[in-house]
PDB file of N, CA and C in Angstrom:
ATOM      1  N   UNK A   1       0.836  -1.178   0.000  1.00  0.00           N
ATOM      2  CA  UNK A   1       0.000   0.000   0.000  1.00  0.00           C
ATOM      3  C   UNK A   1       0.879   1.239   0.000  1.00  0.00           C
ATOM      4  N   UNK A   2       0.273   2.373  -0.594  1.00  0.00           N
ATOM      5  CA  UNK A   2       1.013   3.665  -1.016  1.00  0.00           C
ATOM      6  C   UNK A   2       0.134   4.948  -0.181  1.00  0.00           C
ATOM      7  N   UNK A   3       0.452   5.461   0.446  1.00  0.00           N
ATOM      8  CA  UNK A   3      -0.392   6.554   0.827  1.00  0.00           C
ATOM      9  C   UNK A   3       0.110   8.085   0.573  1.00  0.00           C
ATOM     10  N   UNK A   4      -0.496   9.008   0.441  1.00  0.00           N
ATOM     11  CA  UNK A   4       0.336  10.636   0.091  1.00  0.00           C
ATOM     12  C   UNK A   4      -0.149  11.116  -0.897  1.00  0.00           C
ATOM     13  N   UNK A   5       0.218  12.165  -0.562  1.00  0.00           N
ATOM     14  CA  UNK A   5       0.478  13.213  -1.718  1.00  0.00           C
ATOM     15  C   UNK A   5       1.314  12.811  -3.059  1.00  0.00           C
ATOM     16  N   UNK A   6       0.745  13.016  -3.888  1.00  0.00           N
ATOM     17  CA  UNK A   6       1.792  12.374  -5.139  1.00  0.00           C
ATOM     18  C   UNK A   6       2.298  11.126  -5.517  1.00  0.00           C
ATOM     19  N   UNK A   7       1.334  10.127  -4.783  1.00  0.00           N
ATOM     20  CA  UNK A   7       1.204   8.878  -4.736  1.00  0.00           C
ATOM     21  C   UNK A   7       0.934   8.395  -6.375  1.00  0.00           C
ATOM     22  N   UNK A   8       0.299   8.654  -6.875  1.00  0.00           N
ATOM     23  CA  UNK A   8      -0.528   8.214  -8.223  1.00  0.00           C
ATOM     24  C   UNK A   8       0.567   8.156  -9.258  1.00  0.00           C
ATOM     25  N   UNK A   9       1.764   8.804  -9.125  1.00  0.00           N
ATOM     26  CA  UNK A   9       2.681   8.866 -10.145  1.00  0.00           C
ATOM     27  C   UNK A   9       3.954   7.121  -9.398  1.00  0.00           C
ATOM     28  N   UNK A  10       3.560   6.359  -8.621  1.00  0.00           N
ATOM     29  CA  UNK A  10       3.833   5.544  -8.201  1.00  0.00           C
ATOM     30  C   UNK A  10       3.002   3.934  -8.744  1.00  0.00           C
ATOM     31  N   UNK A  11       1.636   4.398  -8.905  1.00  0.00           N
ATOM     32  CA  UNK A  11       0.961   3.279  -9.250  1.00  0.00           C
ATOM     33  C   UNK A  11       0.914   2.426  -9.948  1.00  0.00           C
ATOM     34  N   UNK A  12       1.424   3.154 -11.478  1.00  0.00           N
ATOM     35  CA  UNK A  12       2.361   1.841 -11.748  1.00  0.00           C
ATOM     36  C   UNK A  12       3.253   0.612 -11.468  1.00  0.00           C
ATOM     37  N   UNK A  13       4.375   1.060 -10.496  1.00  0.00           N
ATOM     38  CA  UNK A  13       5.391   0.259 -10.012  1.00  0.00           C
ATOM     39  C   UNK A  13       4.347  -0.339  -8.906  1.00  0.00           C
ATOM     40  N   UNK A  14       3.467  -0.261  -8.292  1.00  0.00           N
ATOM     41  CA  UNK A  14       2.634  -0.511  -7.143  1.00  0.00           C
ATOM     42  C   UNK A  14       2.022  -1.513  -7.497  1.00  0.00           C
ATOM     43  N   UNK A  15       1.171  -1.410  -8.963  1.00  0.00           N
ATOM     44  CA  UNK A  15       0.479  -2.642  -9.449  1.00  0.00           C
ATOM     45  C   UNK A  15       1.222  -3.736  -9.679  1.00  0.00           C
ATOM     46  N   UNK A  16       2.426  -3.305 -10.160  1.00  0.00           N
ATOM     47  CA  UNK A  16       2.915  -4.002 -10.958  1.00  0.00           C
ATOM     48  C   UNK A  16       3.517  -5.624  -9.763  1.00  0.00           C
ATOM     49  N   UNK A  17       4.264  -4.439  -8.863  1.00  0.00           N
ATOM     50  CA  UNK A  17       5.088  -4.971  -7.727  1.00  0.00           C
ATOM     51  C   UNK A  17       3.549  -5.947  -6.846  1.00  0.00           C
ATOM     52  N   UNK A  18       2.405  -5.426  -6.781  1.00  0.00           N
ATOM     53  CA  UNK A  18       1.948  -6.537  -6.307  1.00  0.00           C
ATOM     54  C   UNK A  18       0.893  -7.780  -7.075  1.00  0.00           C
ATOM     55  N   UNK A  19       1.649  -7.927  -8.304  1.00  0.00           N
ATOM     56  CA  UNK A  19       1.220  -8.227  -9.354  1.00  0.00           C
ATOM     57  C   UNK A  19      -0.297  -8.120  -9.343  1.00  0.00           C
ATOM     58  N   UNK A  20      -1.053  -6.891  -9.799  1.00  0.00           N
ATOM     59  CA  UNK A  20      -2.778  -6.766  -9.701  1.00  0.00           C
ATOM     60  C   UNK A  20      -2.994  -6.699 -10.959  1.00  0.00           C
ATOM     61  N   UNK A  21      -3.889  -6.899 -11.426  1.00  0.00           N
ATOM     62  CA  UNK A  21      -4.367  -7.518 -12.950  1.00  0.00           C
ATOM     63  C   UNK A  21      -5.708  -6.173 -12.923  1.00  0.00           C
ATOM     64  N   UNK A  22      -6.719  -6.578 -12.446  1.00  0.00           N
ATOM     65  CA  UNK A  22      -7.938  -5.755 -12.183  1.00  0.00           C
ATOM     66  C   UNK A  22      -8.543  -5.407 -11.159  1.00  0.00           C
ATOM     67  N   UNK A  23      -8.342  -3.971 -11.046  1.00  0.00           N
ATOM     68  CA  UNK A  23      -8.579  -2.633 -10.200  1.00  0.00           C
ATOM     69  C   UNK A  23      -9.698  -2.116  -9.894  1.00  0.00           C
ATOM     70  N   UNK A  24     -10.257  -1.420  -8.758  1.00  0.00           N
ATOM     71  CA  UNK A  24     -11.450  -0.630  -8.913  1.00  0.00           C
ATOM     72  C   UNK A  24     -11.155   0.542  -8.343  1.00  0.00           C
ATOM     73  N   UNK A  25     -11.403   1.530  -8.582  1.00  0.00           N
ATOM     74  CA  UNK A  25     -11.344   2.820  -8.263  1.00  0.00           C
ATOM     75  C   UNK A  25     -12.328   3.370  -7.278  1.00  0.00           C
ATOM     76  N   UNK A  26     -11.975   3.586  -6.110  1.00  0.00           N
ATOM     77  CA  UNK A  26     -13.178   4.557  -5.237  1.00  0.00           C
ATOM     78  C   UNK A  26     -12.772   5.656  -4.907  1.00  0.00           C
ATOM     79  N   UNK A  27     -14.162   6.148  -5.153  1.00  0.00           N
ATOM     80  CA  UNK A  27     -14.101   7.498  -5.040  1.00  0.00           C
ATOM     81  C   UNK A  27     -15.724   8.519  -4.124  1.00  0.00           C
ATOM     82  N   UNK A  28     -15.633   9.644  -4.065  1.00  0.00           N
ATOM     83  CA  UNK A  28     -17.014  10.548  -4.134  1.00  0.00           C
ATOM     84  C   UNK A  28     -17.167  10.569  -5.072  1.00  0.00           C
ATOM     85  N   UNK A  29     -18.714  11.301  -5.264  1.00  0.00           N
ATOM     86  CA  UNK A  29     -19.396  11.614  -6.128  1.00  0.00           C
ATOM     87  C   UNK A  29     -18.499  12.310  -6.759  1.00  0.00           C
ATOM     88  N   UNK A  30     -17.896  13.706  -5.707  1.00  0.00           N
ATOM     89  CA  UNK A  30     -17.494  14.970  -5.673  1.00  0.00           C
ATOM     90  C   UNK A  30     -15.909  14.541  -6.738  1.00  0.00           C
ATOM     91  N   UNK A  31     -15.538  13.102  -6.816  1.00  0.00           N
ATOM     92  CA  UNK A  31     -14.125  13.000  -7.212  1.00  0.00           C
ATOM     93  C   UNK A  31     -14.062  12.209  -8.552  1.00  0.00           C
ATOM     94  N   UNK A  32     -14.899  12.551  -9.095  1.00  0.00           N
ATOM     95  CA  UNK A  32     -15.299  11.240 -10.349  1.00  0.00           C
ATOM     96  C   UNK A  32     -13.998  11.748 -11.156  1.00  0.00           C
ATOM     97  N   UNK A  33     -13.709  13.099 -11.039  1.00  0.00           N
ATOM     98  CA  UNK A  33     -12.659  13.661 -12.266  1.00  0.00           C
ATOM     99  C   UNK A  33     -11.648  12.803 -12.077  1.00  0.00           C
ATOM    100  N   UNK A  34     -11.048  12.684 -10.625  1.00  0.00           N
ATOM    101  CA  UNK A  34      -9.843  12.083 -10.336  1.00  0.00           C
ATOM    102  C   UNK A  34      -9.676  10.578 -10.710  1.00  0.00           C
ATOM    103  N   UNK A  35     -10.807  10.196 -10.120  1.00  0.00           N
ATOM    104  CA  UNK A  35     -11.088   8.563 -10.528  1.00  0.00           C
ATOM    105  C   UNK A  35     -10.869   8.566 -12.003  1.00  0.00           C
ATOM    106  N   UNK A  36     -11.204   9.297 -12.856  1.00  0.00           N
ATOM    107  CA  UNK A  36     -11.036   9.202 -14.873  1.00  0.00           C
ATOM    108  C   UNK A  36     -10.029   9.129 -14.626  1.00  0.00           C
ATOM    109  N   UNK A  37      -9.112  10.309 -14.112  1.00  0.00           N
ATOM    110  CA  UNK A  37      -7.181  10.541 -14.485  1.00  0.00           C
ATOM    111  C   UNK A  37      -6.885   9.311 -14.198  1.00  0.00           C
ATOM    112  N   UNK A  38      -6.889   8.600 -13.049  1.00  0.00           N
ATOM    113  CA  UNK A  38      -6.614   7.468 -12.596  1.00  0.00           C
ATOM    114  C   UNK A  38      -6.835   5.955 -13.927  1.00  0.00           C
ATOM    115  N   UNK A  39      -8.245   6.118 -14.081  1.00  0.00           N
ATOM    116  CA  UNK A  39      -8.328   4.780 -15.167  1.00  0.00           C
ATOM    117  C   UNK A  39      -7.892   5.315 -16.118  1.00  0.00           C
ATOM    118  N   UNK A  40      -7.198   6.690 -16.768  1.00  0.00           N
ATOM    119  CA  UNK A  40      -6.999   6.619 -17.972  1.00  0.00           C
ATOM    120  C   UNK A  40      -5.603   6.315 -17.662  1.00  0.00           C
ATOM    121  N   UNK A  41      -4.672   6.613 -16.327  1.00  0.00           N
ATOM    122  CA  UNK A  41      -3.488   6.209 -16.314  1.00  0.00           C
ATOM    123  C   UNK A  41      -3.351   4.868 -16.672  1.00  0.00           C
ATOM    124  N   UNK A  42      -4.229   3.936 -16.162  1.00  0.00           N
ATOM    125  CA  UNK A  42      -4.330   2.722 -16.371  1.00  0.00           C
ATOM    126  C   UNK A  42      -5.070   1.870 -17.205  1.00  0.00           C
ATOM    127  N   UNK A  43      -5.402   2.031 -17.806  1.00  0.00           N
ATOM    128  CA  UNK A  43      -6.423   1.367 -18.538  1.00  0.00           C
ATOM    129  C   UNK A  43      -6.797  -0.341 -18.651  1.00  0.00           C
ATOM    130  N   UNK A  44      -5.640  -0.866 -19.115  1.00  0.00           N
ATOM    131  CA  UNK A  44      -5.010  -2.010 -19.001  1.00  0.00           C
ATOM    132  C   UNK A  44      -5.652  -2.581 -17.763  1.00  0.00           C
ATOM    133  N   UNK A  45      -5.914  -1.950 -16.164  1.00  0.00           N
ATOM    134  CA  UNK A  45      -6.057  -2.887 -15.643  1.00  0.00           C
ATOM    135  C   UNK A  45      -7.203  -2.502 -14.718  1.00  0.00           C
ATOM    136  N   UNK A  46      -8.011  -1.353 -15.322  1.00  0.00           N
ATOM    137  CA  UNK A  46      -8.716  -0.987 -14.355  1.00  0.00           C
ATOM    138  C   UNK A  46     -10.322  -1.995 -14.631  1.00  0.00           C
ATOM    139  N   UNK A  47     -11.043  -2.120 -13.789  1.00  0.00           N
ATOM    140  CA  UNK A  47     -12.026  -2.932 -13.802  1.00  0.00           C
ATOM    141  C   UNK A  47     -13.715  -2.014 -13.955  1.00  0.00           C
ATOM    142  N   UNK A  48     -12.930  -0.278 -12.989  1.00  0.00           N
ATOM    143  CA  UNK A  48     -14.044   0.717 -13.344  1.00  0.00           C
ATOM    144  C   UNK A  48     -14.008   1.902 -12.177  1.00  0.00           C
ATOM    145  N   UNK A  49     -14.752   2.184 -12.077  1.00  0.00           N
ATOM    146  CA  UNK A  49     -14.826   3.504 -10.551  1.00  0.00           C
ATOM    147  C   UNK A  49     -16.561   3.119 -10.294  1.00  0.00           C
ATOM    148  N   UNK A  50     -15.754   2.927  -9.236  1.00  0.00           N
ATOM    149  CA  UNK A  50     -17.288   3.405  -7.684  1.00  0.00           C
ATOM    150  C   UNK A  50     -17.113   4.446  -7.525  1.00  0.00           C
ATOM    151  N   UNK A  51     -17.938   5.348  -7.753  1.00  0.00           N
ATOM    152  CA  UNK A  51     -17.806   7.161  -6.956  1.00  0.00           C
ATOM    153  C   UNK A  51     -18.940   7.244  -6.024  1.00  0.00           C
ATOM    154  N   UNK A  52     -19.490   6.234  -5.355  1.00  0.00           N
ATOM    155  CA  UNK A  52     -20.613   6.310  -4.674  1.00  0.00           C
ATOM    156  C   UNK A  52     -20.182   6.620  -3.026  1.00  0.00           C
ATOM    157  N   UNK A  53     -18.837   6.686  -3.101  1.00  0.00           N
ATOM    158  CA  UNK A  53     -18.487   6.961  -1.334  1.00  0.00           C
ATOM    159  C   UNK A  53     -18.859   7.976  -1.028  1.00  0.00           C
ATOM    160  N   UNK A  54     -19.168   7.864   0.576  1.00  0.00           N
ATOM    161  CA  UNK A  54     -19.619   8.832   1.430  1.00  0.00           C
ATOM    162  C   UNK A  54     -19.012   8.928   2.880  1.00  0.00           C
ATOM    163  N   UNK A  55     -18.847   9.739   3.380  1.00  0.00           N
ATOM    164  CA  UNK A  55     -18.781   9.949   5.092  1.00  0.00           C
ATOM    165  C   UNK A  55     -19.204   9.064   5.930  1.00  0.00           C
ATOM    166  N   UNK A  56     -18.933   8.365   6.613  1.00  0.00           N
ATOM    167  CA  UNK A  56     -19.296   7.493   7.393  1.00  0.00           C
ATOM    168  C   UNK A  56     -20.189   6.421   6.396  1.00  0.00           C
ATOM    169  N   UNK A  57     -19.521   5.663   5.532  1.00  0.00           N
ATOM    170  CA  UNK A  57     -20.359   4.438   4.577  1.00  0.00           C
ATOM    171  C   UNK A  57     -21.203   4.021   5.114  1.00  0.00           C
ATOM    172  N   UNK A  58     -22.490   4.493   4.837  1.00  0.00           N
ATOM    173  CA  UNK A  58     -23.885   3.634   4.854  1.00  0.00           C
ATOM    174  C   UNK A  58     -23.528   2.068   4.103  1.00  0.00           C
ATOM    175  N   UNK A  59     -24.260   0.700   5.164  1.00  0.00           N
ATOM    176  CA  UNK A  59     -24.288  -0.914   4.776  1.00  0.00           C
ATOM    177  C   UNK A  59     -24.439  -0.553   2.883  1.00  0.00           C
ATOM    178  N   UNK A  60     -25.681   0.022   2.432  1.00  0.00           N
ATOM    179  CA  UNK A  60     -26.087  -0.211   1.056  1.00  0.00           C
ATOM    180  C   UNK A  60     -25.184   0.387  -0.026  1.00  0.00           C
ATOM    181  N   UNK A  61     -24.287   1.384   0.626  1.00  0.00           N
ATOM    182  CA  UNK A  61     -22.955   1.938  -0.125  1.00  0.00           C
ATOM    183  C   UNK A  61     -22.103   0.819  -0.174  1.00  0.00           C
ATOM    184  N   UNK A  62     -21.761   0.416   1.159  1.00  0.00           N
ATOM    185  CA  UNK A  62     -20.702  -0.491   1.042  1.00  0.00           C
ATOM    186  C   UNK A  62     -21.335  -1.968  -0.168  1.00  0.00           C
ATOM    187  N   UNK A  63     -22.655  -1.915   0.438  1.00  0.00           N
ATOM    188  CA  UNK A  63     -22.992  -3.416  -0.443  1.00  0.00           C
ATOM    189  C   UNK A  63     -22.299  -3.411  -2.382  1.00  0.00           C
ATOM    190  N   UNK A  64     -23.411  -2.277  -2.353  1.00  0.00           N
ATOM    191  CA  UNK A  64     -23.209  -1.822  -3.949  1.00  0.00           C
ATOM    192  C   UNK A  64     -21.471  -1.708  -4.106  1.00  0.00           C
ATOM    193  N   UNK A  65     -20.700  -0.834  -3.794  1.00  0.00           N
ATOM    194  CA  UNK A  65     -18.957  -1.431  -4.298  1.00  0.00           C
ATOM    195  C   UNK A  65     -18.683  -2.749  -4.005  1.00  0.00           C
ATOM    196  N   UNK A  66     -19.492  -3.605  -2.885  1.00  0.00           N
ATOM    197  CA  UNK A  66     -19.246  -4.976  -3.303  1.00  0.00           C
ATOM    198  C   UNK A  66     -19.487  -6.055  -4.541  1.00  0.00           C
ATOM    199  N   UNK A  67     -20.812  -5.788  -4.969  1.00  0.00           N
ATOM    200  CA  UNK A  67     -21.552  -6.211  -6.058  1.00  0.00           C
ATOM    201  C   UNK A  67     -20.457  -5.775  -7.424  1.00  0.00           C
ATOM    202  N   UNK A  68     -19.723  -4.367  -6.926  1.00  0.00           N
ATOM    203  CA  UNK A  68     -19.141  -4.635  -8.797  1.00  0.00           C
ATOM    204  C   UNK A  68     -17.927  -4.790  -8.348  1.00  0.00           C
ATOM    205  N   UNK A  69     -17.322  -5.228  -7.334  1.00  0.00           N
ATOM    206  CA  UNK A  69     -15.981  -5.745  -7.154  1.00  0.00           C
ATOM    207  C   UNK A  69     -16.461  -7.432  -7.162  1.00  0.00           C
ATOM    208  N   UNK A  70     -17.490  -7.885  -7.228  1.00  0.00           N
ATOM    209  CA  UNK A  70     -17.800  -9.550  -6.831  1.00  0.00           C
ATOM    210  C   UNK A  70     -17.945 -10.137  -8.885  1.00  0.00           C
ATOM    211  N   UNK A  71     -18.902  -8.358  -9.096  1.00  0.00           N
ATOM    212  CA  UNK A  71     -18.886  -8.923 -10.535  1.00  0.00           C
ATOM    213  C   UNK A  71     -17.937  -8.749 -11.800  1.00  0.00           C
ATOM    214  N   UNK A  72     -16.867  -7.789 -11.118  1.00  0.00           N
ATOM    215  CA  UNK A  72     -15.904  -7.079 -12.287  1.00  0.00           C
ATOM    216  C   UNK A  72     -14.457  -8.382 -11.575  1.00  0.00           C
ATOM    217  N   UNK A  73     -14.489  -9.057 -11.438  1.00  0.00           N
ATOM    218  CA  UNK A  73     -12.933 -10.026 -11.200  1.00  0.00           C
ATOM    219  C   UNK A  73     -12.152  -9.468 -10.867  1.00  0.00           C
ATOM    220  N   UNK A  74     -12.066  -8.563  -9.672  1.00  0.00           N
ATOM    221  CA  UNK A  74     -11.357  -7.372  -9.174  1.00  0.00           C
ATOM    222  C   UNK A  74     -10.391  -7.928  -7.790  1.00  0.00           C
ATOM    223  N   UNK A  75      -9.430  -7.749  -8.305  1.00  0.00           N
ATOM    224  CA  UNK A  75      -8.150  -8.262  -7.445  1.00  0.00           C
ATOM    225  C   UNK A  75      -7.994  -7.024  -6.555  1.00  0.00           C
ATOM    226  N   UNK A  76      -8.345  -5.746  -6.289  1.00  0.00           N
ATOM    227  CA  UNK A  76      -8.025  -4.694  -5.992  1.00  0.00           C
ATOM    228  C   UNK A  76      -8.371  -4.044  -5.807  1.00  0.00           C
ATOM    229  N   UNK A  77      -8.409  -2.415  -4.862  1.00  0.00           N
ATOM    230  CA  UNK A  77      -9.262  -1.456  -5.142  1.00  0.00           C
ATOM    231  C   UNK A  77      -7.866   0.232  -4.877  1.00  0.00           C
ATOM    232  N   UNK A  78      -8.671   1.131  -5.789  1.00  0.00           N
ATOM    233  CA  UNK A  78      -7.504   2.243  -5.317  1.00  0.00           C
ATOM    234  C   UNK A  78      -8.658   3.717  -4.960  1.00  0.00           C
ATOM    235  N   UNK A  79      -8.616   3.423  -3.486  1.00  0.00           N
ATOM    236  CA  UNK A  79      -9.299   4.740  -2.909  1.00  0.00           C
ATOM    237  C   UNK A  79      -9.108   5.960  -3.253  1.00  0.00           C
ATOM    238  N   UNK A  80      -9.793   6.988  -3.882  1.00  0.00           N
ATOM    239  CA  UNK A  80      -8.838   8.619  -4.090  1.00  0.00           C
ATOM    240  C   UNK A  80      -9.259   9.132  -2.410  1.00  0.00           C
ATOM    241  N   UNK A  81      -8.355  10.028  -1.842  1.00  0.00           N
ATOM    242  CA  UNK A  81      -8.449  10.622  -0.814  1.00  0.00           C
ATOM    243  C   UNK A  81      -8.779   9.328   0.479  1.00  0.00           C
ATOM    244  N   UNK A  82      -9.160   9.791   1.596  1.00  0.00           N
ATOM    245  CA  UNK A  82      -8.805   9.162   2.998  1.00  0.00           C
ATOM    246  C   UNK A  82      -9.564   9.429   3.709  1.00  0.00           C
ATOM    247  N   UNK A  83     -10.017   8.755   5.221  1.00  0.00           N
ATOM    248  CA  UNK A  83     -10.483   9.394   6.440  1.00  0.00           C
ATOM    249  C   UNK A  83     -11.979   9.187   5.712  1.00  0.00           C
ATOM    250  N   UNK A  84     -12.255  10.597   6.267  1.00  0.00           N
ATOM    251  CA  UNK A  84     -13.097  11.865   5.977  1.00  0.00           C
ATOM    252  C   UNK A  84     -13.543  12.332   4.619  1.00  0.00           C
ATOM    253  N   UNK A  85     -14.369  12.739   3.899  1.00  0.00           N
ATOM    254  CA  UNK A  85     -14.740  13.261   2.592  1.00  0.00           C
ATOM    255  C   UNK A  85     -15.153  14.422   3.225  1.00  0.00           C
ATOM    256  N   UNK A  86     -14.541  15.723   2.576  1.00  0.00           N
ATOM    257  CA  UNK A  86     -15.497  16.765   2.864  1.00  0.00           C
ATOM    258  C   UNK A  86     -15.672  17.632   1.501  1.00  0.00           C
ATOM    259  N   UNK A  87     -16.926  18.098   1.761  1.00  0.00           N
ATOM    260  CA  UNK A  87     -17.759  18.825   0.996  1.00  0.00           C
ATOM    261  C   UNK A  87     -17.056  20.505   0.842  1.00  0.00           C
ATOM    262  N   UNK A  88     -16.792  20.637  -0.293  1.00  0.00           N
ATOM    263  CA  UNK A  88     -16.535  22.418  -0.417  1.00  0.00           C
ATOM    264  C   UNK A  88     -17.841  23.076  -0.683  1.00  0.00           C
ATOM    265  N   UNK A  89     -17.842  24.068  -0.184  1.00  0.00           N
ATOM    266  CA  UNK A  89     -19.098  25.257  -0.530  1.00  0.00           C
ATOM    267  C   UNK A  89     -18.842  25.788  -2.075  1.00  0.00           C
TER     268      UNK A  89
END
C-alpha cells in the first residue's frame, strides 16, 4: 500500500510490484474527475470507478462497491483521498 500526496505517479510500479491484474477505483461523487485521471493512467487494468463513497459508509454503499468488485474479477481497489470526505461550498 502507497499513501500521500503524489502517490498516483507511483501506481504503476505498485500494481505491478503486487502483481494486480484488475482494479477498482473509489471514489465521491465529488471526485469522479480524479477517478477518470486514474483509469486513464491505467487502462489495461482498471475494472471501473465506484464514486458512490460517502462519510461514514452507509451498509447499502458499502454493499453496492461490493456487487461490482464480486462482478468485475477485481483483485483490488484504489481509494482517491482518505479518512473523511469533505464537501466544499
Amino acid at each position: 500500500m502507497i499513501f500521500g500526496r503524489g502517490t498516483v505517479a507511483k501506481l504503476g510500479a505498485e500494481i505491478e510490484r503486487m502483481k494486480l491484474k484488475r482494479l477498482l477505483v473509489l471514489a465521491t461523487p465529488q471526485q469522479i474527475g480524479e477517478a477518470e485521471a486514474i483509469r486513464d493512467r491505467i487502462p489495461e487494468n482498471c475494472a471501473g470507478i465506484f464514486a458512490g463513497a460517502t462519510i461514514h459508509t452507509p451498509v447499502d454503499v458499502t454493499e453496492a462497491a461490493l456487487k461490482m468488485i464480486a462482478s468485475g474479477d477485481v483483485d483490488g481497489t484504489i481509494a482517491i483521498g482518505g479518512g473523511s470526505t469533505s464537501i466544499s461550498p
